[in-house]
Protein backbone atom coordinates (compact mmCIF):
# COMPACT_ATOMS: atom_id res chain seq x y z
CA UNK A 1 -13.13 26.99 18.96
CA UNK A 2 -14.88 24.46 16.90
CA UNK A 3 -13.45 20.96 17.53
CA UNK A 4 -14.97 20.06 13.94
CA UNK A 5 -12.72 22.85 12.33
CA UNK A 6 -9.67 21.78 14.63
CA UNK A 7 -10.49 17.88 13.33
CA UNK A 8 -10.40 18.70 9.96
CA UNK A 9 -7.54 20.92 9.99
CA UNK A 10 -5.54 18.07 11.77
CA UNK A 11 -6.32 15.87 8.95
CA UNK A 12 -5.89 18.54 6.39
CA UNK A 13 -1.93 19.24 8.24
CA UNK A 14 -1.27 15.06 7.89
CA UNK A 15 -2.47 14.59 4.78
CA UNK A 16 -1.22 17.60 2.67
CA UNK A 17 -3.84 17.87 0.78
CA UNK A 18 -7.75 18.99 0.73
CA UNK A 19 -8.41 16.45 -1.75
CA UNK A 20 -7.04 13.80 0.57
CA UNK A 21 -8.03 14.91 3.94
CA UNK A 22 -11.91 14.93 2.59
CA UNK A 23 -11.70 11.43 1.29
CA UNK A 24 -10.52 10.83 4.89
CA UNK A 25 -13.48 12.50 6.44
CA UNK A 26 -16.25 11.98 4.46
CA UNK A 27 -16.92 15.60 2.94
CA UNK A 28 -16.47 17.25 -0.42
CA UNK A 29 -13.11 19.17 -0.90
CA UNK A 30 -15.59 22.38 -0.90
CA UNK A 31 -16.70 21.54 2.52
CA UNK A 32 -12.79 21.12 3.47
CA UNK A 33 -12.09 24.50 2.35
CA UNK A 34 -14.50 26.01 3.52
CA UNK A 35 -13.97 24.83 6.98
CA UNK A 36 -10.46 26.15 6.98
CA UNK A 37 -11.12 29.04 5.82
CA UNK A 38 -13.33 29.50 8.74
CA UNK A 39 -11.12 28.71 10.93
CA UNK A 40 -8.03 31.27 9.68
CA UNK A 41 -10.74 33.84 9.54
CA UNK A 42 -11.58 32.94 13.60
CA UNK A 43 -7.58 32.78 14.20
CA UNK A 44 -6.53 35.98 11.72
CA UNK A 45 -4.15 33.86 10.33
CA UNK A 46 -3.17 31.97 7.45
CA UNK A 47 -2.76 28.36 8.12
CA UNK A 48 -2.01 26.57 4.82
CA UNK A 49 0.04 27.98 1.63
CA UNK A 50 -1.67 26.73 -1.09
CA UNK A 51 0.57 24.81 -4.14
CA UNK A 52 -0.12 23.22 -7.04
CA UNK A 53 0.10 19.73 -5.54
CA UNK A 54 -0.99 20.08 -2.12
CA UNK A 55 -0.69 22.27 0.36
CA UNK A 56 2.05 23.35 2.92
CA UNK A 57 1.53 24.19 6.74
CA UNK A 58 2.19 27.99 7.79
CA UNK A 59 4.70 28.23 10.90
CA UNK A 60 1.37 29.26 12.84
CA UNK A 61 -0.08 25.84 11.01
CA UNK A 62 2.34 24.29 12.40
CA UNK A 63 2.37 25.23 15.86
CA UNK A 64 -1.56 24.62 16.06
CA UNK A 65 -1.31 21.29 14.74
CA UNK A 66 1.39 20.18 16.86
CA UNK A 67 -0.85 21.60 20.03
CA UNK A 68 -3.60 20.04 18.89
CA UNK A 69 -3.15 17.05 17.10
CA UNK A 70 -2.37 14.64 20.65
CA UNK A 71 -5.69 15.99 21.96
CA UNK A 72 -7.76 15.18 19.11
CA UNK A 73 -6.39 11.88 19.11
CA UNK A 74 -6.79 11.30 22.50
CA UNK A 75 -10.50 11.87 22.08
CA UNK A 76 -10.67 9.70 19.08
CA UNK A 77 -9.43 7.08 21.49
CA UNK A 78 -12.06 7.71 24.44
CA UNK A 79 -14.59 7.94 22.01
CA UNK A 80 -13.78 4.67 20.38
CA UNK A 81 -13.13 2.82 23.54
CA UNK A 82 -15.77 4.04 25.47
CA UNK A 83 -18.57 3.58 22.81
CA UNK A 84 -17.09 -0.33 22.04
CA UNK A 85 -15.93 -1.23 25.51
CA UNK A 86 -15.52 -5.20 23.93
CA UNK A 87 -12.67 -4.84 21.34
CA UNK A 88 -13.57 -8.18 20.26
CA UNK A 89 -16.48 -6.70 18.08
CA UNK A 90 -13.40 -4.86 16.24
CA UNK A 91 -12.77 -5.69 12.58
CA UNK A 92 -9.17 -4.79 11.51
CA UNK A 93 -8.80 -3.96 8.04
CA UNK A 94 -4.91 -5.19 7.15
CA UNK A 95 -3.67 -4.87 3.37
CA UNK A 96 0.29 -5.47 1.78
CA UNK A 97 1.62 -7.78 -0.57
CA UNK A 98 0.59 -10.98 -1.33
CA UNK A 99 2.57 -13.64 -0.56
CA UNK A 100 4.49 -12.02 2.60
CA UNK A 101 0.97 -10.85 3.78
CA UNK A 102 -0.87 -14.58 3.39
CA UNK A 103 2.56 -16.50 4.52
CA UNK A 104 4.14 -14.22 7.71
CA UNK A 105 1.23 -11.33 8.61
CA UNK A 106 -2.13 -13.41 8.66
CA UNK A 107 -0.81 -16.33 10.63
CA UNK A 108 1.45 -14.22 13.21
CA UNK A 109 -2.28 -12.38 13.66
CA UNK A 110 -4.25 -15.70 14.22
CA UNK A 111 -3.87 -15.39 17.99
CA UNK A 112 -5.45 -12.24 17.86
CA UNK A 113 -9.12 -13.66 16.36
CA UNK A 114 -8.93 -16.85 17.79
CA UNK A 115 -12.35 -17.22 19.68
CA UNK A 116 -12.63 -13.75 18.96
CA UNK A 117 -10.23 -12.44 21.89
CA UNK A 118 -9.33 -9.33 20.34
CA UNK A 119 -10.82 -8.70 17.11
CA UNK A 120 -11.96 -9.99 13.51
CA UNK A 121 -10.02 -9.40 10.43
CA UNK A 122 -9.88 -8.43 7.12
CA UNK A 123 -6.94 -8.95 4.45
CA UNK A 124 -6.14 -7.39 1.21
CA UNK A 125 -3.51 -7.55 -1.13
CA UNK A 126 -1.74 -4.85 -3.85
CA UNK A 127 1.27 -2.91 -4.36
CA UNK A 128 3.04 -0.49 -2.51
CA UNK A 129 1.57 2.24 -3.93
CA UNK A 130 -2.03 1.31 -3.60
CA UNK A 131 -1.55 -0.12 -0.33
CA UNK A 132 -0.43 3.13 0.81
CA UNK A 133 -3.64 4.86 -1.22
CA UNK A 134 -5.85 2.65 0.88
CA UNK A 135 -4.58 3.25 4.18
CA UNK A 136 -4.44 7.22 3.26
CA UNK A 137 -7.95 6.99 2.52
CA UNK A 138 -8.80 5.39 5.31
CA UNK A 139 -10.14 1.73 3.07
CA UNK A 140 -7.37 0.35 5.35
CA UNK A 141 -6.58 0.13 9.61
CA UNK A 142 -3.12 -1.60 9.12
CA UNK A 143 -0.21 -1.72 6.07
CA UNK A 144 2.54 -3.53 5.05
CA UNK A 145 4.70 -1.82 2.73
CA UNK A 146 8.46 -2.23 1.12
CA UNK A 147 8.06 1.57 0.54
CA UNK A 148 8.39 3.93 4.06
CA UNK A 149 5.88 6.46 2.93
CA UNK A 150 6.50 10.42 3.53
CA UNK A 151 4.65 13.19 4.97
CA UNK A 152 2.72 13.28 8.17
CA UNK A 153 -0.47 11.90 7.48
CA UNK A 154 0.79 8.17 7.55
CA UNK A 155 3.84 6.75 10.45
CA UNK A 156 5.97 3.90 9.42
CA UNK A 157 7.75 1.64 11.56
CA UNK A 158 10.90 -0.97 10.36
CA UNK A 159 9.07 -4.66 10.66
CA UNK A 160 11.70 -6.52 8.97
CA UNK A 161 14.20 -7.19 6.48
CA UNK A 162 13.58 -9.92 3.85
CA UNK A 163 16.56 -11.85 2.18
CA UNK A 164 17.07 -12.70 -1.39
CA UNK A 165 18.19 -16.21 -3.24
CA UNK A 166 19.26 -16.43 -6.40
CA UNK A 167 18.14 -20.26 -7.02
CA UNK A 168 17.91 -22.58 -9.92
CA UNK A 169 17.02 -26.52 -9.96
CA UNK A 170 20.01 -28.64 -8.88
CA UNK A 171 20.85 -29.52 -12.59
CA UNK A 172 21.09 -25.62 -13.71
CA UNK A 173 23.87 -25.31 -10.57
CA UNK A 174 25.47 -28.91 -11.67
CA UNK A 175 25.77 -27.57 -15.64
CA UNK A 176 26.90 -24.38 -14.71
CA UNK A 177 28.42 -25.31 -11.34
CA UNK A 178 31.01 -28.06 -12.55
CA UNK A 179 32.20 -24.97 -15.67
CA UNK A 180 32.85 -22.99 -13.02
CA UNK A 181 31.20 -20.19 -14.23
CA UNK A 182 30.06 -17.18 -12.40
CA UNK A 183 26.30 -16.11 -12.77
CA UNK A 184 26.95 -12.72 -13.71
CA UNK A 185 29.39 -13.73 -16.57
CA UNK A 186 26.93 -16.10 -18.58
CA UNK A 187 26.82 -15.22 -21.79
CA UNK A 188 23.10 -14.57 -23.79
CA UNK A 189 23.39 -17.94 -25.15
CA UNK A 190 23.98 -20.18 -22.19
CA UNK A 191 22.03 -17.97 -19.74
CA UNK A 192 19.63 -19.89 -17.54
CA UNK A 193 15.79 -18.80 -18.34
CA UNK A 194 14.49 -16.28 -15.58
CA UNK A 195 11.15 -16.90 -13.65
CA UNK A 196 9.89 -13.48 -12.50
CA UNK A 197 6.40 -11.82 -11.34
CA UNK A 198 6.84 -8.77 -14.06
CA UNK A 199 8.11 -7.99 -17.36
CA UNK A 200 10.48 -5.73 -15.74
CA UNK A 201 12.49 -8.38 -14.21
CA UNK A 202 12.64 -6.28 -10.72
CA UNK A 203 13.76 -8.93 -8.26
CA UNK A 204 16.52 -10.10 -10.61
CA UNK A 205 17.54 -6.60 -11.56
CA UNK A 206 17.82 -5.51 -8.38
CA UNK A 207 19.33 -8.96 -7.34
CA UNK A 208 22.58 -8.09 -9.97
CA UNK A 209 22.66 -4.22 -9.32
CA UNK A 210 23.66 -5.48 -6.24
CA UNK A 211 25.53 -7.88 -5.78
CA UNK A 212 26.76 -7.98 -9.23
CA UNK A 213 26.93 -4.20 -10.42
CA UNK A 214 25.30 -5.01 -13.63
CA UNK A 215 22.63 -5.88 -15.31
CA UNK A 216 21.32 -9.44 -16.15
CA UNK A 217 21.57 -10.83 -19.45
CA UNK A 218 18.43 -13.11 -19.81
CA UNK A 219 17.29 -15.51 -22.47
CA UNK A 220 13.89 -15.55 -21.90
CA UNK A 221 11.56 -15.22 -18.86
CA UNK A 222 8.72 -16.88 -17.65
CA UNK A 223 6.51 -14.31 -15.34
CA UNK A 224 4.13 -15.30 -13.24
CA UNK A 225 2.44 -12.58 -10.92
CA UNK A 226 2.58 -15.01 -7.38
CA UNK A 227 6.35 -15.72 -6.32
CA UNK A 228 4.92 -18.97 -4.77
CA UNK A 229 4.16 -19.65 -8.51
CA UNK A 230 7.64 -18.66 -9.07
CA UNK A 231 9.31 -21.00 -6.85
CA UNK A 232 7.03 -23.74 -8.68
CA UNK A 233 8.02 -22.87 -11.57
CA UNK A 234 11.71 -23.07 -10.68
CA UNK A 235 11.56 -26.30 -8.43
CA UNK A 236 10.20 -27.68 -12.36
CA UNK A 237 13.31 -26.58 -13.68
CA UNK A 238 12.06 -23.57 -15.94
CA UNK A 239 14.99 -21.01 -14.89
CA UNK A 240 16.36 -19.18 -12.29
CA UNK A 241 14.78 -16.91 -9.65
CA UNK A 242 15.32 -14.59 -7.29
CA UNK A 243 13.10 -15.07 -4.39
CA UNK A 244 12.86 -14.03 -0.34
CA UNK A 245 14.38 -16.81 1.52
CA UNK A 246 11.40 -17.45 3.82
CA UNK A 247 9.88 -18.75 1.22
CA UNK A 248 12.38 -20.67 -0.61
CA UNK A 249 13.93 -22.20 2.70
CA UNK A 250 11.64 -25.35 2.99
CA UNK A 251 12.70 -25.99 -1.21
CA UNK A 252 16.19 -25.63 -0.59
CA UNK A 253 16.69 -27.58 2.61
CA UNK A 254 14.74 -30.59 0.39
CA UNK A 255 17.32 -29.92 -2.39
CA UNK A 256 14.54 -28.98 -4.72
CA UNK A 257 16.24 -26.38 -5.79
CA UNK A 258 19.94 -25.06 -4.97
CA UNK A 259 21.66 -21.44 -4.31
CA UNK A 260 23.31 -20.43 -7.13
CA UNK A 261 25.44 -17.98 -5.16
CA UNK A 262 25.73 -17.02 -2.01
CA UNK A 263 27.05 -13.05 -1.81
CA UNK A 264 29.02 -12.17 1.48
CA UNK A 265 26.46 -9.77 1.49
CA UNK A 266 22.84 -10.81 0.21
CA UNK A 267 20.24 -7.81 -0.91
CA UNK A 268 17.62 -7.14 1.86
CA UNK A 269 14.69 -5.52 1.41
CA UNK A 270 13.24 -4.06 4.45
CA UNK A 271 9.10 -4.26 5.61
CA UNK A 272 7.46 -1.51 7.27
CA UNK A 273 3.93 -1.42 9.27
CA UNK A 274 2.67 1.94 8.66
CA UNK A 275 -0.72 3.19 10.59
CA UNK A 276 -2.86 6.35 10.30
CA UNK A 277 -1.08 9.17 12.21
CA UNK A 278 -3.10 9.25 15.77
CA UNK A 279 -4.53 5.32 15.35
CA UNK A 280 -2.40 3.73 16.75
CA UNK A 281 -4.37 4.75 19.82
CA UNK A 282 -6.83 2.67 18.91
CA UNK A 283 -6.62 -1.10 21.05
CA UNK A 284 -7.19 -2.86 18.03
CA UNK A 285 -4.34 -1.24 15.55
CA UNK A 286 -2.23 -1.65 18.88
CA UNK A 287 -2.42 -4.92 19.16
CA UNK A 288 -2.03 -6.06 15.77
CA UNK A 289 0.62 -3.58 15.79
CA UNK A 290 2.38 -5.00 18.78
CA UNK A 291 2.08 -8.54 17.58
CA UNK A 292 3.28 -8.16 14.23
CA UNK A 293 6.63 -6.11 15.64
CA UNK A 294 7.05 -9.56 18.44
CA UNK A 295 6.51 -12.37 15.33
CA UNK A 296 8.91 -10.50 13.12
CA UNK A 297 11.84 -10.93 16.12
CA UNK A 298 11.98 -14.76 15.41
CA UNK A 299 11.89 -14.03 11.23
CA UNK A 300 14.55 -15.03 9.76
């Protein structure tokens, strides 16, 4: 059997889609199908049902892939190893979002370039979604996401979990603070201005579906798309935030800015590092992988 057919029907089986799995390899979709459809021809059996959106693996599908797939990898590994002995030569390509990328990520990675021990790197920034795009389409070695993707084509692992402040300058908690009054039951008129990275409010949103049950009553926002801008913003006494408490911890221990409330239970949000399925074999997405997991032990 063809290991060219078996390679691209392993990609084909993690990535659900021809579309997807021939951005992966290089080829046209045509050249996709076509190669599959050699291959159930040689095995007189269906191997994909085809769907609007995608396609689905057949129980023989299945079974092939999952015989298959650890082989293929570990021949992607030999091949990579043995061709590029010196991993330092290595780039790794790491994307997520911004400010937990450039503040936690990059630096827990430094050990890993210095004097080029291991390999160089690369860092990009975006959302969720087109992190996840990127690393599908193979733009991408490493990613951090807030979103645990699905399907086979990409594995996630739990990094993380990131607390959130609601904070204000000390003389929003001293005005609202000495009334006694409760965040959630401001009214619009004496509501503290919100400092957000979207129109859509979504740290504070999610900040008072949970801990508050609600939904906040603002009186104005100031967005700004960096939440280090955010927490500038706020330590000038624009509003209130809602921001991770790594990166708030250094304003609040300065009294820069104060807690507004502290919930017996604060809203996490949790990080994942999600590879290729099959590259994690690779020394270089190992490592990175590895050192990541160790840094985030002593986050806090």
């Amino acid at each position: 059997m063809d290991l060219a057919l078996l390679r691209t029907f392993v990609t084909v089986h993690r990535a659900g889609s021809f579309t997807r799995a021939a951005a992966l390899l290089g080829l046209s979709q045509p050249a996709v199908t076509s190669q599959i459809r050699t291959l159930e021809r040689q095995l007189g059996r269906p191997l994909f049902l085809r769907q609007a959106r995608g396609v689905t693996p057949t129980t023989i599908g299945d079974e092939l892939a999952h015989k298959a797939a650890p082989h293929l990898d570990a021949l992607v590994e030999i091949t990579e190893t043995g061709l590029d002995e010196d991993s330092s030569s290595r780039t790794l390509h790491l994307a997520g979002p911004l400010e937990f990328t450039s503040e936690r990520a990059v630096p827990a990675l430094t050990a890993l370039t210095r004097n080029g021990r291991s390999f160089a790197l690369r860092a990009s920034f975006g959302t969720a979604e087109e992190t996840l795009e990127g690393l599908a389409a193979g733009w991408h070695d490493l990613a951090i996401s807030t979103v645990r993707p699905r399907g086979a084509l990409l594995s996630a692992t739990p990094l993380c979990d990131e607390e959130h402040v609601l904070i204000a300058a000390p003389r929003w908690a001293e005005r609202f603070g000495a009334d006694g009054v409760h965040p959630a039951g401001m009214s619009a008129r004496e509501q503290i201005p919100v400092i957000e990275v979207h129109e859509s409010l979504p740290l504070v949103s999610r900040y008072w579906a949970s801990v508050f049950d609600s939904r906040p009553v603002t009186a104005g926002a100031v967005v700004v798309p960096d939440l280090r801008a955010v927490l500038a913003c706020t330590i000038a006494g624009a509003g209130m935030a809602v921001l991770p408490r790594y990166l708030c911890t250094a304003a609040l221990e300065r009294g820069e800015v104060t807690a507004l409330h502290e919930p017996a239970v604060p809203p996490l949000r949790t990080y994942f590092l999600v590879v290729r399925s099959g590259t994690l074999a690779l020394p270089h997405v190992a490592r990175a992988h590895e050192a990541l997991q160790q840094a985030a032990a002593d986050w806090s």
